[in-house]
C-alpha atoms as a PDB file:
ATOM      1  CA  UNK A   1     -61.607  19.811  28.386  1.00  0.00           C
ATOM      2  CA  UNK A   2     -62.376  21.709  31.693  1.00  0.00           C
ATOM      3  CA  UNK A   3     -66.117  21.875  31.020  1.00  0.00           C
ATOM      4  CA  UNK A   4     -65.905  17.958  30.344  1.00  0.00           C
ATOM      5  CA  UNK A   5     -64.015  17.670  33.916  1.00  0.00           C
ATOM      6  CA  UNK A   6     -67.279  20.054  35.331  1.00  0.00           C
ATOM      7  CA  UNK A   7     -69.936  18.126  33.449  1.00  0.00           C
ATOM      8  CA  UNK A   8     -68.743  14.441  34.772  1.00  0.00           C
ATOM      9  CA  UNK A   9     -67.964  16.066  38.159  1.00  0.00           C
ATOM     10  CA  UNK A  10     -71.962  17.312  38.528  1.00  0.00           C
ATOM     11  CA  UNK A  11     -72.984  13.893  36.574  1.00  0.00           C
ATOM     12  CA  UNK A  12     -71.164  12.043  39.723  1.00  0.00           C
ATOM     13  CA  UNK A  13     -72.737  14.475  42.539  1.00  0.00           C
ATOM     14  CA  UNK A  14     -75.974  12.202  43.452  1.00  0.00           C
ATOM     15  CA  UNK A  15     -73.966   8.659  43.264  1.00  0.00           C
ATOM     16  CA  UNK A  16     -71.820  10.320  45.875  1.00  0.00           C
ATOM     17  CA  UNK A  17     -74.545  12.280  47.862  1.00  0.00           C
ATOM     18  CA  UNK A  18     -76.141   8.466  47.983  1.00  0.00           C
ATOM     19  CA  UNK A  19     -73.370   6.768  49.830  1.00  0.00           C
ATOM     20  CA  UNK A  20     -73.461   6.033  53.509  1.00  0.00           C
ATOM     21  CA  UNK A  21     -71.283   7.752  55.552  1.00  0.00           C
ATOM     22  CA  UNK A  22     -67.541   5.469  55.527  1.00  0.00           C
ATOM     23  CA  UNK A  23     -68.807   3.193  53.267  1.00  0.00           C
ATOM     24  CA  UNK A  24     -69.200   1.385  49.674  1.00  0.00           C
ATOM     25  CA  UNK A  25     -73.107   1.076  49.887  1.00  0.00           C
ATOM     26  CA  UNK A  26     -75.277   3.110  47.202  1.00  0.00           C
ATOM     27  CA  UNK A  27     -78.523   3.671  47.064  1.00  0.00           C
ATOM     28  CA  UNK A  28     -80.085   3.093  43.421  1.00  0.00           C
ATOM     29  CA  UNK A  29     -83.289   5.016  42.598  1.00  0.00           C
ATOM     30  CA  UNK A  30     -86.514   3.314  40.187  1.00  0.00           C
ATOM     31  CA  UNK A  31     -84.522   3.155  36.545  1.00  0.00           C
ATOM     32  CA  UNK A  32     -80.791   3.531  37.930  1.00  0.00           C
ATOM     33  CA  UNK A  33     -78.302   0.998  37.626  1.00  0.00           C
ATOM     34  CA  UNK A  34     -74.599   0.374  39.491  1.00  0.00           C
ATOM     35  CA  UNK A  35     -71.916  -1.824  38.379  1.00  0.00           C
ATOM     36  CA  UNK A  36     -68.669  -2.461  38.881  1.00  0.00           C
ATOM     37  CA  UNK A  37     -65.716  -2.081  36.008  1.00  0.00           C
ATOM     38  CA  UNK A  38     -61.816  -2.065  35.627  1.00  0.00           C
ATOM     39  CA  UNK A  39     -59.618   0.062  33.764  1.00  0.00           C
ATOM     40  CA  UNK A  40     -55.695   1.261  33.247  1.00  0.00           C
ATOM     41  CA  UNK A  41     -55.087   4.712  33.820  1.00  0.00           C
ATOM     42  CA  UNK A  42     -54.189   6.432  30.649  1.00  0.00           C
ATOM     43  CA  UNK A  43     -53.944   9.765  32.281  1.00  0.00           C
ATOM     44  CA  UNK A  44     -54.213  11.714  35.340  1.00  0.00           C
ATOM     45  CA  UNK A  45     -56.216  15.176  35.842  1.00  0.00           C
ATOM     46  CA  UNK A  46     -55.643  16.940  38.966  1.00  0.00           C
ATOM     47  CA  UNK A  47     -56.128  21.062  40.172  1.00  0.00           C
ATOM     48  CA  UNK A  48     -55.828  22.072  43.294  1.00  0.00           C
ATOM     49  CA  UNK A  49     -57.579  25.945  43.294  1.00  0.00           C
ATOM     50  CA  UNK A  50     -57.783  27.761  47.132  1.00  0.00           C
ATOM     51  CA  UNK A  51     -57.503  23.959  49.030  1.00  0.00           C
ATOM     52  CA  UNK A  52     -60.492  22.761  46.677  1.00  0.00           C
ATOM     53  CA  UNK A  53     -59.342  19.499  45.237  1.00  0.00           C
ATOM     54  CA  UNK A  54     -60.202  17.924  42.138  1.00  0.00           C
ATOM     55  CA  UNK A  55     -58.743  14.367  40.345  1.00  0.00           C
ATOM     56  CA  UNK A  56     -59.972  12.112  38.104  1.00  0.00           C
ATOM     57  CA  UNK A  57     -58.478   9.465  35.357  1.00  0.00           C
ATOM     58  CA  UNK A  58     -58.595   8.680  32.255  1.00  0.00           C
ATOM     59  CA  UNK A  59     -59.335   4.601  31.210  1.00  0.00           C
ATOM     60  CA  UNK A  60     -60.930   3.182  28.478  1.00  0.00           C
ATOM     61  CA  UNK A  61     -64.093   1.282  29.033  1.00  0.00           C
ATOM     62  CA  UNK A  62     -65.913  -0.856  26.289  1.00  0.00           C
ATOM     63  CA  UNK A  63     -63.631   0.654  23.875  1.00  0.00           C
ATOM     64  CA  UNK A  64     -63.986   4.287  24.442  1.00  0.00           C
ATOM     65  CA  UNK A  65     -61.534   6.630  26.404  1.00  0.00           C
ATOM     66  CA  UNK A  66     -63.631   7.725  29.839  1.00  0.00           C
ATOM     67  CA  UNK A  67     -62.715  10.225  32.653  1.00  0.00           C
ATOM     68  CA  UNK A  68     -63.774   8.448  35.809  1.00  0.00           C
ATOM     69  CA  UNK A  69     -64.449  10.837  38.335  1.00  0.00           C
ATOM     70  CA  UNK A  70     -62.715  11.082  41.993  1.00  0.00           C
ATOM     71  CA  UNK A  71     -65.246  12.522  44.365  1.00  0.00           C
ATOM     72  CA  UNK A  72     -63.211  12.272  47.720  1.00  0.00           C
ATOM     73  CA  UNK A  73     -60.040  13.742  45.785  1.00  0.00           C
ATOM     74  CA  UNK A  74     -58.660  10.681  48.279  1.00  0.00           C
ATOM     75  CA  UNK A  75     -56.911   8.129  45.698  1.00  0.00           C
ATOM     76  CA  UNK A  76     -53.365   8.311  44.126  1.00  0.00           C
ATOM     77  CA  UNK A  77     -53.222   6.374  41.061  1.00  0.00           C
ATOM     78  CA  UNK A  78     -50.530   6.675  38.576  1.00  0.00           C
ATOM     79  CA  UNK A  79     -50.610   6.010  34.555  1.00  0.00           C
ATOM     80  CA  UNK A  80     -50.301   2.242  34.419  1.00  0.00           C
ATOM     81  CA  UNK A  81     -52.377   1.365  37.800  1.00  0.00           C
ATOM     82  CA  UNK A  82     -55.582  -0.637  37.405  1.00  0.00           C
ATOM     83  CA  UNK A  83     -58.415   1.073  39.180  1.00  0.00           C
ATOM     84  CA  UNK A  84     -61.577  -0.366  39.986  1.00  0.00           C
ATOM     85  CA  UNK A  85     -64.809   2.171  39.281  1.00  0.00           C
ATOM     86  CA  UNK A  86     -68.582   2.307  39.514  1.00  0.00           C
ATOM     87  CA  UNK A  87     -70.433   2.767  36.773  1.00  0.00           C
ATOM     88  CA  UNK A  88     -73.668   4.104  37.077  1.00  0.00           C
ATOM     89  CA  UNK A  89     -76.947   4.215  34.541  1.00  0.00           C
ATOM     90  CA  UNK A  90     -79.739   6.720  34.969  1.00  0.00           C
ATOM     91  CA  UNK A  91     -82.681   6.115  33.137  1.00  0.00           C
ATOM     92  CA  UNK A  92     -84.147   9.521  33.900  1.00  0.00           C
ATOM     93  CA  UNK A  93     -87.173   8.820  31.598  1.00  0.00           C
ATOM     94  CA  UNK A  94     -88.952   6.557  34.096  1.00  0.00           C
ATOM     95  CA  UNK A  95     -89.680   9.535  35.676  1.00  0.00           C
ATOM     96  CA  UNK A  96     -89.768  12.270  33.096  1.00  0.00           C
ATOM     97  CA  UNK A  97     -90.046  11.619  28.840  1.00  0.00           C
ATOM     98  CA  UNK A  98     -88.057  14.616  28.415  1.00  0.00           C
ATOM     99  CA  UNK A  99     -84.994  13.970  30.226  1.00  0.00           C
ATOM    100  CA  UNK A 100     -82.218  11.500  29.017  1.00  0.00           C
ATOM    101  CA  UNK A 101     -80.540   8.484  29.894  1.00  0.00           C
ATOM    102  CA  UNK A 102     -76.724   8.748  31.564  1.00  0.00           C
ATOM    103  CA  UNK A 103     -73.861   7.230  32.383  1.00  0.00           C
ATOM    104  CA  UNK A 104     -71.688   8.394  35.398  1.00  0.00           C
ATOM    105  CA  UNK A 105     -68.245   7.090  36.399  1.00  0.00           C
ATOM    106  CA  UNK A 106     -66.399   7.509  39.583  1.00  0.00           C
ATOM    107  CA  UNK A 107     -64.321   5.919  42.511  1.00  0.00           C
ATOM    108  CA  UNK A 108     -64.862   6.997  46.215  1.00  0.00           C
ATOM    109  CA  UNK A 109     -62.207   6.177  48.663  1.00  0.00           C
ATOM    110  CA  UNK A 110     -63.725   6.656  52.298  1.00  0.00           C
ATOM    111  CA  UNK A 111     -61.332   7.209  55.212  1.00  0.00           C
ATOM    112  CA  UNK A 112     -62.218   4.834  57.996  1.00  0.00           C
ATOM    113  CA  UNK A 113     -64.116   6.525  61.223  1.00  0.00           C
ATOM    114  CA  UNK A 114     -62.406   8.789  63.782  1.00  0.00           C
END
């Protein structure tokens, strides 16, 4: 399971490296798509290791149990909370035959500005 957790954690980095600073905007490259979904948390993964935070939740999504990733470590949902996510689809073919086609999930809580 941990090596899931890392894989769906790097799968979320360039959604998250896309957002404006302190808010819900993303920026969608040629063959990516972003949507919006809803789920019930199933189950919660959390580690904390030297202050680095990581969290994410379990909910199924067109029938399939998914690990929607937390990349601001900033939400506290419980089992039984509905969460609102992104989902994101890569088409990384457009721009090279030998890559694949992905699908990323996460939610990004932003704290407001100082």
């Amino acid at each position: 399971m941990n090596r899931l957790m890392i894989l769906l954690l790097l799968g979320s980095v360039p959604c998250f490296l896309s957002a404006q600073q302190n808010q819900a905007r993303f920026t969608a490259g040629p063959g990516t798509k972003i949507t919006l979904a809803t789920g019930i948390v199933e189950k919660v993964f959390k580690l904390e290791d030297d202050g680095f935070l990581f969290q994410a939740y379990q909910v199924k999504y067109k029938n399939a149990e998914i690990v929607v990733n937390d990349l601001t470590s900033l939400t506290n949902y419980k089992m039984g909370d509905k969460i609102t996510f992104r989902v994101m689809k890569s088409d990384l073919t457009t721009s090279n035959p030998n890559l694949k086609k992905m699908i990323t999930f996460n939610v990004i809580k932003f704290l407001p500005n100082p």
